[in-house]
Protein backbone atom coordinates (compact mmCIF):
# COMPACT_ATOMS: atom_id res chain seq x y z
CA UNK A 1 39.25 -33.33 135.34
CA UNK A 2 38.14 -36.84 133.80
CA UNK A 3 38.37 -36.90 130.36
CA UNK A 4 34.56 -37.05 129.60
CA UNK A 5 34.88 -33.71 131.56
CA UNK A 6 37.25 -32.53 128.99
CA UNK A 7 35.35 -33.78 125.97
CA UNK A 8 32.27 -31.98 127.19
CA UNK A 9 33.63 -28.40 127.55
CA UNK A 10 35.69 -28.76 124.74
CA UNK A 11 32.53 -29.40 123.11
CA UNK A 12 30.84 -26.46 124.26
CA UNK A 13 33.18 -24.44 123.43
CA UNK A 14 33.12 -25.47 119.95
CA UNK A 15 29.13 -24.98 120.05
CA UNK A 16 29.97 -21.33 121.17
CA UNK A 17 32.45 -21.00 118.69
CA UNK A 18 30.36 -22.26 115.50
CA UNK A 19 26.74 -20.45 116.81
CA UNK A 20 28.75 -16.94 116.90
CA UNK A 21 30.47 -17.98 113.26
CA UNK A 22 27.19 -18.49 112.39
CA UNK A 23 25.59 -14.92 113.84
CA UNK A 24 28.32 -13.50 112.19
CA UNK A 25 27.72 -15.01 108.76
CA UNK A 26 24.44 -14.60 108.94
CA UNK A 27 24.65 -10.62 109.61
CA UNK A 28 27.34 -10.21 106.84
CA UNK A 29 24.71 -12.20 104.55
CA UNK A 30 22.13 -9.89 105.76
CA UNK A 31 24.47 -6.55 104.80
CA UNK A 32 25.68 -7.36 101.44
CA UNK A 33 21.97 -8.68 100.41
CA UNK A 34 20.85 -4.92 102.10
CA UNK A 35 23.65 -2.88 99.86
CA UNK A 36 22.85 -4.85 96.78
CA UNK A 37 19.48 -3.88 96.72
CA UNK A 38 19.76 -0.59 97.94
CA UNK A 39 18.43 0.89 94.73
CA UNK A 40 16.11 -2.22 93.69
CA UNK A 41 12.61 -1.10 93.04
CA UNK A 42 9.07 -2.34 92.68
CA UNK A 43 6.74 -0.47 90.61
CA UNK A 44 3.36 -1.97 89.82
CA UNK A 45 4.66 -5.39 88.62
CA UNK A 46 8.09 -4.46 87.74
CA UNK A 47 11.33 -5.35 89.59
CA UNK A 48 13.77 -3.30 88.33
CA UNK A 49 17.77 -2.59 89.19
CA UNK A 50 16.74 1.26 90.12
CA UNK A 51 14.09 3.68 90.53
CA UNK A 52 12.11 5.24 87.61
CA UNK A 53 12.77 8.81 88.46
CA UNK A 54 11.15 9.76 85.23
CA UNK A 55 14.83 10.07 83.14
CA UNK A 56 16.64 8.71 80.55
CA UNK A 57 20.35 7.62 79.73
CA UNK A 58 21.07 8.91 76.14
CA UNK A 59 24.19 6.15 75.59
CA UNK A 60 22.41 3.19 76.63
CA UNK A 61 24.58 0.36 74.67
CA UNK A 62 21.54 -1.68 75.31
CA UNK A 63 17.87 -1.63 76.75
CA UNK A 64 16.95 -4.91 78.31
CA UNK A 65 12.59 -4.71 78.64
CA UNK A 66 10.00 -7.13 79.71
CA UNK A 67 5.95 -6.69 79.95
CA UNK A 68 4.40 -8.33 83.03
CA UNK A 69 0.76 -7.47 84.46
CA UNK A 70 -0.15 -5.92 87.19
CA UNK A 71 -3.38 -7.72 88.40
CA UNK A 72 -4.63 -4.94 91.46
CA UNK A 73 -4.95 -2.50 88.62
CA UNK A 74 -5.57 -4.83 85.54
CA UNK A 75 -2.99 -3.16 83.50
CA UNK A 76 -0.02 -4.49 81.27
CA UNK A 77 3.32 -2.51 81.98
CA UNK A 78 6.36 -2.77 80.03
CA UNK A 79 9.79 -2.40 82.45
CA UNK A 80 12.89 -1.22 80.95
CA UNK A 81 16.28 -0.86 82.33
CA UNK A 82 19.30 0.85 80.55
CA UNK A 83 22.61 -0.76 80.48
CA UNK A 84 25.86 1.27 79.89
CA UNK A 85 27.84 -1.80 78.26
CA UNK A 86 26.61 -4.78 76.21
CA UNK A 87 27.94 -7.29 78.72
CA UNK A 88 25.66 -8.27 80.45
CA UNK A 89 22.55 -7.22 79.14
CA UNK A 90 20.09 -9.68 80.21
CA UNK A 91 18.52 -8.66 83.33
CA UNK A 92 21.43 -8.60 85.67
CA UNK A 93 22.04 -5.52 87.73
CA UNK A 94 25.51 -4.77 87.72
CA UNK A 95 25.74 -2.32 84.62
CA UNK A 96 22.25 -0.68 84.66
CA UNK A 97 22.52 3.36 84.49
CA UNK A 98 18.47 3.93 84.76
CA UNK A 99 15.36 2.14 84.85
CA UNK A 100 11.98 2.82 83.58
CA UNK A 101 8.31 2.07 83.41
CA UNK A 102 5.48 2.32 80.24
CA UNK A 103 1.83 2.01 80.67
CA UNK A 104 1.00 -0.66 77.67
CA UNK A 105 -2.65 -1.67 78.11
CA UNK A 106 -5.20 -3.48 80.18
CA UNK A 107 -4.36 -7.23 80.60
């Protein structure tokens, strides 16, 4: 075997290599993106962490709410999601007990 012989199916290999590195990356991507918003919904024009199932957490250490309008049905909804510890409470996900939507008006 010449040695351009050599360089070329080393190469391939290599190509194999990094294409199923890259398959494999791409479905672990796909699965942790999948589990993390396994509980993410959107209602009218609200993203929230989880799904209004109509209750509340009594110990919410903080509420974290935004308004946003929902231009199909011309109507101004304010989203709320519950957070069982103070840090974070700024819109992240990771400590949110419950999550909740409030008609507020037309827009």
């Amino acid at each position: 075997m010449t040695l351009s012989e050599k360089l070329v199916d080393r190469a391939l290999t290599r190509r194999q290599f990094l294409a199923k590195l890259g398959a494999a990356a791409l479905g672990a991507a796909i699965a942790i993106i999948g589990a993390l918003s396994a509980e993410a919904s959107v209602i009218y024009c609200c993203n929230l962490c989880r799904s209004d199932n109509g209750q509340r957490y009594p110990n919410c250490a903080c509420s974290w709410c935004w308004t946003c309008c929902h231009r199909a049905t011309q109507s101004i909804w304010q989203c709320c999601e519950c957070h069982t510890s103070t840090a974070p409470c700024n819109g992240s996900c990771g400590n949110v007990s419950c999550s909740w939507i409030e008609y507020v008006g037309p827009c």
